[in-house]
C-alpha atoms as a PDB file:
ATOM      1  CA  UNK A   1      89.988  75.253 101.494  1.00  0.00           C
ATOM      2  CA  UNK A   2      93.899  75.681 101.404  1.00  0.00           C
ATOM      3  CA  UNK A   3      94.005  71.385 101.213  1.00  0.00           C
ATOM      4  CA  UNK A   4      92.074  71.655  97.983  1.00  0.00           C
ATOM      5  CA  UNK A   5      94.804  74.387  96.855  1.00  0.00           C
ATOM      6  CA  UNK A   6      97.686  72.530  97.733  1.00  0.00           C
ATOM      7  CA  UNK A   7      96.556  69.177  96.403  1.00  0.00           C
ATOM      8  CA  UNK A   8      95.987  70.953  92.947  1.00  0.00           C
ATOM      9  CA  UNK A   9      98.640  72.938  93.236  1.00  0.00           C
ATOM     10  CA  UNK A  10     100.733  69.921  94.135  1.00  0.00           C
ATOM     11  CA  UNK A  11      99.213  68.150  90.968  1.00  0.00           C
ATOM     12  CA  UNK A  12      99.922  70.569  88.649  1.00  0.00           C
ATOM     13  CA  UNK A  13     103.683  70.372  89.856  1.00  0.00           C
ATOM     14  CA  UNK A  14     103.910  66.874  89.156  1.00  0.00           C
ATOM     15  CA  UNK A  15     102.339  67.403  85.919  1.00  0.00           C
ATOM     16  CA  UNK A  16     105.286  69.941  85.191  1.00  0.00           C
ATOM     17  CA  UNK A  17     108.128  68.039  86.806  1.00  0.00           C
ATOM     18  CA  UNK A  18     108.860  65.052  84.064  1.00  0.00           C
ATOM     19  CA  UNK A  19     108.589  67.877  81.145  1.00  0.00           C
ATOM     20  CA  UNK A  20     111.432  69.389  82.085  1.00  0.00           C
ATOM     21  CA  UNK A  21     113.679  66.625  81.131  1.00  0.00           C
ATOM     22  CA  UNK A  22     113.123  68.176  77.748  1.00  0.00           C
ATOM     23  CA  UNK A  23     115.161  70.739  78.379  1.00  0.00           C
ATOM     24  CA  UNK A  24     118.230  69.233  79.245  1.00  0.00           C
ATOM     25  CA  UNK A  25     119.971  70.013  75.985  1.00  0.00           C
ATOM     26  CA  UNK A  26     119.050  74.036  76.215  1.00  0.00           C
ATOM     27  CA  UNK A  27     119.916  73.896  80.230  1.00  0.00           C
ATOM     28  CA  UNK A  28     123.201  72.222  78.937  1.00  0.00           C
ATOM     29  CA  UNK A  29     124.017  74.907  76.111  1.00  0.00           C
ATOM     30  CA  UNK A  30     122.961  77.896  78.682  1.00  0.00           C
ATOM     31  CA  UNK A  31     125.718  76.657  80.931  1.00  0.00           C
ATOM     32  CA  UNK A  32     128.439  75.949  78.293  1.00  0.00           C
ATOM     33  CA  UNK A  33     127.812  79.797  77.042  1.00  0.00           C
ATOM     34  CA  UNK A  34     128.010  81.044  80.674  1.00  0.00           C
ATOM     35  CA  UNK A  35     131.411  78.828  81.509  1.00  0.00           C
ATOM     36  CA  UNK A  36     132.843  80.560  77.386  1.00  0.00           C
ATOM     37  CA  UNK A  37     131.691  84.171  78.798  1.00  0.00           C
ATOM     38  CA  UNK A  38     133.286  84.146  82.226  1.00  0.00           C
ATOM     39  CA  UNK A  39     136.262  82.594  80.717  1.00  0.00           C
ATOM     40  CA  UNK A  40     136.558  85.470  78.252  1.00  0.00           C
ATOM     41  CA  UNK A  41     136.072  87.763  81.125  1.00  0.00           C
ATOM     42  CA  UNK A  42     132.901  88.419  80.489  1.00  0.00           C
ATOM     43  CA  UNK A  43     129.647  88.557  82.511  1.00  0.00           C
ATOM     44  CA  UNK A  44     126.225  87.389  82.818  1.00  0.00           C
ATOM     45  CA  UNK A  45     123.351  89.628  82.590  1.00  0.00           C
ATOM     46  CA  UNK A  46     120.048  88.840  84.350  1.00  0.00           C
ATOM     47  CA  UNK A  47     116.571  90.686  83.903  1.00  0.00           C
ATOM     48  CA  UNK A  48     112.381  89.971  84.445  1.00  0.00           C
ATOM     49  CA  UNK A  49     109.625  91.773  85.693  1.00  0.00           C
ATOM     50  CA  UNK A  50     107.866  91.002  89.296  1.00  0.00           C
ATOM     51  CA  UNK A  51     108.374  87.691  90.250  1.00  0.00           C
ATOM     52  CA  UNK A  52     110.939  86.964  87.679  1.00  0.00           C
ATOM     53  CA  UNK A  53     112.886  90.178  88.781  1.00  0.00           C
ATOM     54  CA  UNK A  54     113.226  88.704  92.113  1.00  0.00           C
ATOM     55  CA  UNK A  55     114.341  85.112  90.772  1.00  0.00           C
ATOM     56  CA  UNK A  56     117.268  87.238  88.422  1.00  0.00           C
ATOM     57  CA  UNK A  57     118.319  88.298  91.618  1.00  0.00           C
ATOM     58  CA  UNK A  58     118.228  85.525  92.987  1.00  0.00           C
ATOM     59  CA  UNK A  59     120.039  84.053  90.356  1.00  0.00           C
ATOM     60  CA  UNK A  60     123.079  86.188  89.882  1.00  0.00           C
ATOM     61  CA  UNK A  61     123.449  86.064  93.433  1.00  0.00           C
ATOM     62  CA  UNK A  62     123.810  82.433  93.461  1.00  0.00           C
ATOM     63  CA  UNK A  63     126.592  82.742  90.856  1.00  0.00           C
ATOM     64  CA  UNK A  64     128.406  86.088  91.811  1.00  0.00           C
ATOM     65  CA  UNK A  65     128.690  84.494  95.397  1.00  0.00           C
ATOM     66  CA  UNK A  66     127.478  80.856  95.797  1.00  0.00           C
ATOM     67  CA  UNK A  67     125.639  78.209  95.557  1.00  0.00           C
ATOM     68  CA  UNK A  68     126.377  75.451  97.025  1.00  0.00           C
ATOM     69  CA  UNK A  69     130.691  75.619  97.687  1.00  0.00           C
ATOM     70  CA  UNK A  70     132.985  77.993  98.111  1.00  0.00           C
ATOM     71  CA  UNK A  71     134.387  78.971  94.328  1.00  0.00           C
ATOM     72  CA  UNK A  72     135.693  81.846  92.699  1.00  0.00           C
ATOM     73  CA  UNK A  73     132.872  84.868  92.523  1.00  0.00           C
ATOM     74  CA  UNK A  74     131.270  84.657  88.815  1.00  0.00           C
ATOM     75  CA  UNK A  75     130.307  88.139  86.838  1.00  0.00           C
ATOM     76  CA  UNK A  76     126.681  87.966  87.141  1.00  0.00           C
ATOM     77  CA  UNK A  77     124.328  91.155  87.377  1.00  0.00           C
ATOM     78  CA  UNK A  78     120.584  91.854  87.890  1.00  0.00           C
ATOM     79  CA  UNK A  79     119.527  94.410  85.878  1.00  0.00           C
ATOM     80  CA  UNK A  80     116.990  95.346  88.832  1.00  0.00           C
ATOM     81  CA  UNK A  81     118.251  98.138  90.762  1.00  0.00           C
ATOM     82  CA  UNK A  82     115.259 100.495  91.669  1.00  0.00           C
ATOM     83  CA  UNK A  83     117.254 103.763  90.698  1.00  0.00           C
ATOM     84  CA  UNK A  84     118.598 102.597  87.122  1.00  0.00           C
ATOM     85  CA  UNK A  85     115.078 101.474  86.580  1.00  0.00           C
ATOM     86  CA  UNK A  86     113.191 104.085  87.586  1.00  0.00           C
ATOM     87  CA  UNK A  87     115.346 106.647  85.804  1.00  0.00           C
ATOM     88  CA  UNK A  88     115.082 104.465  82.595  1.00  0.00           C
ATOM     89  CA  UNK A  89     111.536 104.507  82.987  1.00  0.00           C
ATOM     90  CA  UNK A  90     111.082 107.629  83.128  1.00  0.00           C
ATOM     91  CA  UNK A  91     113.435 109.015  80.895  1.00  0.00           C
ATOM     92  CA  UNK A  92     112.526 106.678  78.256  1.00  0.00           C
ATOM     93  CA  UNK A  93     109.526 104.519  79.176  1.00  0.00           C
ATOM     94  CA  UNK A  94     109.516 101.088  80.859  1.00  0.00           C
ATOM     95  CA  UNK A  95     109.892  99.337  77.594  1.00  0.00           C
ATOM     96  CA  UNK A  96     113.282 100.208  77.854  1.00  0.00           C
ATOM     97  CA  UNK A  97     114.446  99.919  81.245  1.00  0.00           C
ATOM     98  CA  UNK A  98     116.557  96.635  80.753  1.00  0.00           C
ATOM     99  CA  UNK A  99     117.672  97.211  77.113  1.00  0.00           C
ATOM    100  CA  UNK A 100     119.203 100.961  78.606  1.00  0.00           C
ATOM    101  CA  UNK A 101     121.219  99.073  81.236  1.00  0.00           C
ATOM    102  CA  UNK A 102     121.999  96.145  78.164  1.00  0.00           C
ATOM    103  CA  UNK A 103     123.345  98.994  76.293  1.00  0.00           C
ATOM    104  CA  UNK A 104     125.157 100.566  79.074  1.00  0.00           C
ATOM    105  CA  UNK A 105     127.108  97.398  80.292  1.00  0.00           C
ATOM    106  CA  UNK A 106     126.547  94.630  77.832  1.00  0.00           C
ATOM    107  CA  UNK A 107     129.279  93.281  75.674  1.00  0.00           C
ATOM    108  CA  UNK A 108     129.699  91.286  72.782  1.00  0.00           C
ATOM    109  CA  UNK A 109     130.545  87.688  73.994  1.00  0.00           C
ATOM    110  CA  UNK A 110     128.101  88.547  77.798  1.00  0.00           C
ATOM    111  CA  UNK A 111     124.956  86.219  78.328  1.00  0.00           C
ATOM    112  CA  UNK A 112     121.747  87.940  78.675  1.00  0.00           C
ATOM    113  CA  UNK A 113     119.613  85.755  80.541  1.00  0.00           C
ATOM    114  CA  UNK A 114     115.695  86.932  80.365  1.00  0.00           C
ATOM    115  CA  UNK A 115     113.384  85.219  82.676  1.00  0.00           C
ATOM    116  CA  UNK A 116     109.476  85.851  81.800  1.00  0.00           C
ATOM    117  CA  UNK A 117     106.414  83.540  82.679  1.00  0.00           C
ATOM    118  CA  UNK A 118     104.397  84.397  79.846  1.00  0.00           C
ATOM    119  CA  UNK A 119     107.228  85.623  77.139  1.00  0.00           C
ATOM    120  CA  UNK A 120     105.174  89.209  76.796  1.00  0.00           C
ATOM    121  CA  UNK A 121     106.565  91.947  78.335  1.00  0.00           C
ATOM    122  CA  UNK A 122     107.838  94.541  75.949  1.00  0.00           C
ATOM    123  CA  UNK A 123     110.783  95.220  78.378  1.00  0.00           C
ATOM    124  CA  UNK A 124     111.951  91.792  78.002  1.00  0.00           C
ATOM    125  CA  UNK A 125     111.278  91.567  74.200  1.00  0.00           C
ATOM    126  CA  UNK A 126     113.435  94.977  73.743  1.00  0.00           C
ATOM    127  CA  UNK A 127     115.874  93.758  75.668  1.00  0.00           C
ATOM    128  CA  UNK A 128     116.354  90.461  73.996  1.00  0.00           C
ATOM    129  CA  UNK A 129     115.977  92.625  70.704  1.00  0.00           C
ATOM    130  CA  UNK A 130     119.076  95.033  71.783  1.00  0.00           C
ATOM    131  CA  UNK A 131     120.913  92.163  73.285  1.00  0.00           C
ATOM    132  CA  UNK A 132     121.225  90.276  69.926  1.00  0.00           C
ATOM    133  CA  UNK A 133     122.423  93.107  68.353  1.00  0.00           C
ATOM    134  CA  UNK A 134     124.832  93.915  70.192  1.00  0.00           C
ATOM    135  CA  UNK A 135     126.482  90.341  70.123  1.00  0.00           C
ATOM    136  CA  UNK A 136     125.422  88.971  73.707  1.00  0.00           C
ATOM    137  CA  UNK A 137     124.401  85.659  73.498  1.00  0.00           C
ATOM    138  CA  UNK A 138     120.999  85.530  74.431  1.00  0.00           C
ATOM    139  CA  UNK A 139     118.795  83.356  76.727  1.00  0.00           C
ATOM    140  CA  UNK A 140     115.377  83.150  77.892  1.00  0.00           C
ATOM    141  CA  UNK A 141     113.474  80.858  81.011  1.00  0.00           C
ATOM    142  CA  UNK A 142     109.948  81.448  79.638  1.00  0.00           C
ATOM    143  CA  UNK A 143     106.670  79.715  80.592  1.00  0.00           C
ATOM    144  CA  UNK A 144     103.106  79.224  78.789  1.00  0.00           C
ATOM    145  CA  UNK A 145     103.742  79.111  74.892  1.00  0.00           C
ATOM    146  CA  UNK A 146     106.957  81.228  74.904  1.00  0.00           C
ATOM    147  CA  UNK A 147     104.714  84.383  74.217  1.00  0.00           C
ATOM    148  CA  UNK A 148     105.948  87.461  71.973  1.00  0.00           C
ATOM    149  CA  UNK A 149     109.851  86.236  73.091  1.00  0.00           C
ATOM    150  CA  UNK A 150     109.528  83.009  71.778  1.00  0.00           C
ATOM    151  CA  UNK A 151     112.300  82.477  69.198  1.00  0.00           C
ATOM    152  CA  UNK A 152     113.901  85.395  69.571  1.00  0.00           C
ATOM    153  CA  UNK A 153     116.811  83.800  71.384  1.00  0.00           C
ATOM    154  CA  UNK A 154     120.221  81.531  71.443  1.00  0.00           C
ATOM    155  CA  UNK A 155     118.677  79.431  73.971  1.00  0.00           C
ATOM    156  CA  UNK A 156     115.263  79.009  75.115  1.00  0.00           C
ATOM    157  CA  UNK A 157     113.943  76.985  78.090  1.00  0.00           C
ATOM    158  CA  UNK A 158     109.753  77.224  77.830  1.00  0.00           C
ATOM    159  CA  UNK A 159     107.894  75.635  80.617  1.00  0.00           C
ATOM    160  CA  UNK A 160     104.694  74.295  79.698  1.00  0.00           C
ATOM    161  CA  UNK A 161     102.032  75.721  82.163  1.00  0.00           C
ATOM    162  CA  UNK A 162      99.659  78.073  81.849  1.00  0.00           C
ATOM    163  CA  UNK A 163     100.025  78.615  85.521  1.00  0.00           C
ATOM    164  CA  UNK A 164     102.660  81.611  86.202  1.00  0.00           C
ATOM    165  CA  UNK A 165     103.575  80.246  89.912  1.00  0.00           C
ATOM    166  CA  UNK A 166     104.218  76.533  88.364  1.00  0.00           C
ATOM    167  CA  UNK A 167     106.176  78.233  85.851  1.00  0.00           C
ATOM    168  CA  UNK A 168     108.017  80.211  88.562  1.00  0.00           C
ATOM    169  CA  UNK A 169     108.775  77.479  90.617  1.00  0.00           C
ATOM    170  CA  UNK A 170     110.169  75.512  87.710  1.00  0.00           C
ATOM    171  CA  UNK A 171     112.075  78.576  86.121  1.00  0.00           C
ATOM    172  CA  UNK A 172     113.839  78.019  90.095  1.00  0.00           C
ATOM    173  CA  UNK A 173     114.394  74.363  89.948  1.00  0.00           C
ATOM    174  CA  UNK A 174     116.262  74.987  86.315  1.00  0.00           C
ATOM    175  CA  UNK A 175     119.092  77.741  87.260  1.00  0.00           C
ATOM    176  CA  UNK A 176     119.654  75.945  90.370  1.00  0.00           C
ATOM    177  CA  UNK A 177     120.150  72.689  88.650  1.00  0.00           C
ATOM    178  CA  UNK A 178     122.363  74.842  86.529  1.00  0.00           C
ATOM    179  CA  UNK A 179     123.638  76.366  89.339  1.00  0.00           C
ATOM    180  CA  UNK A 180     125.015  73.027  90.817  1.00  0.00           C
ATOM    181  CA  UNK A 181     126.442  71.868  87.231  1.00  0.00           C
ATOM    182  CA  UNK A 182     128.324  75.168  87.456  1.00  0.00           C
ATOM    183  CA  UNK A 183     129.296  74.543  91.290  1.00  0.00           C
ATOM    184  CA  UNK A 184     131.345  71.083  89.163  1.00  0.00           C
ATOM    185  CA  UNK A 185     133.321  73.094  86.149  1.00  0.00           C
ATOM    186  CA  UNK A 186     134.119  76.395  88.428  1.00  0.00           C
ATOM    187  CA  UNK A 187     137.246  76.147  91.120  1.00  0.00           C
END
């Protein structure tokens, strides 16, 4: 029955919810990088797979336009356009398709911001990979355990579920709280 969903569902929320707190200090560093980047005219790079590709959309769009007031537009990208994608796929594999637009528009002193509910998708890992050397500072809203992309970044913001919609749904609640905070340093 959906009630018997929801309740769990609703359960496992609240189990997620108060761990979170944890990860004030990494939310707090993720933003401070963003505010150095744009201020060095610099941008923000966004990237995940499925779900996560939507929420980097989602994301960049809530800083390149706006959240919650009018401000200044913010350099923020989502390295999910179908055609870039596609072509990277198939010119070089889907391992690759986020690190080939890293390498094409990434500088050193730009966030890369990788967004992955269980941490294990080669096209995240490669991109982190490429990221870091090339001088971006790197970032990561994982779920689970981290995964194979654990570690591998500045900043790191795990959510500890093994479900991949809890981990979602927090991954949401974290770059819009960040998204506010920004909405307070950003005229």
């Amino acid at each position: 029955m959906i009630k018997d969903i929801l309740v769990r569902s609703l359960a496992d929320l609240a189990d997620v919810l108060p761990k979170l707190a944890k990860l004030e200090a990494s939310l707090q560093r993720l933003g401070h990088a963003m505010l150095k980047c744009w201020q060095g005219r610099g941008k923000v790079l966004i990237a995940g797979n499925g779900g996560s590709a939507a929420d980097a959309m989602h994301f960049a769009e809530e800083l390149s336009v706006r959240f919650q007031k009018n401000r200044r537009a913010l350099a923020a990208i989502a390295l999910c356009d179908a055609p870039a994608i596609t072509c990277a796929a198939n010119d070089f594999g889907y391992d690759q398709v986020f690190a080939r637009q890293i390498e094409a528009l990434g500088n050193p002193g730009d966030v890369f911001v990788a967004l992955s509910s269980s941490g294990n998708s080669t096209s995240i890992v490669k991109a982190i990979e490429l990221a870091r050397n090339r001088q971006l500072v790197t970032a990561a809203f994982l779920g689970k355990d981290g995964g194979r992309s654990r570690g591998l970044c500045d900043i790191e913001l795990v959510v500890p579920s093994p479900r991949t919609a809890r981990v979602q749904e927090a991954h949401k609640l974290l770059y819009h709280v960040l998204c506010e905070w920004i909405d307070t340093k950003v005229e």
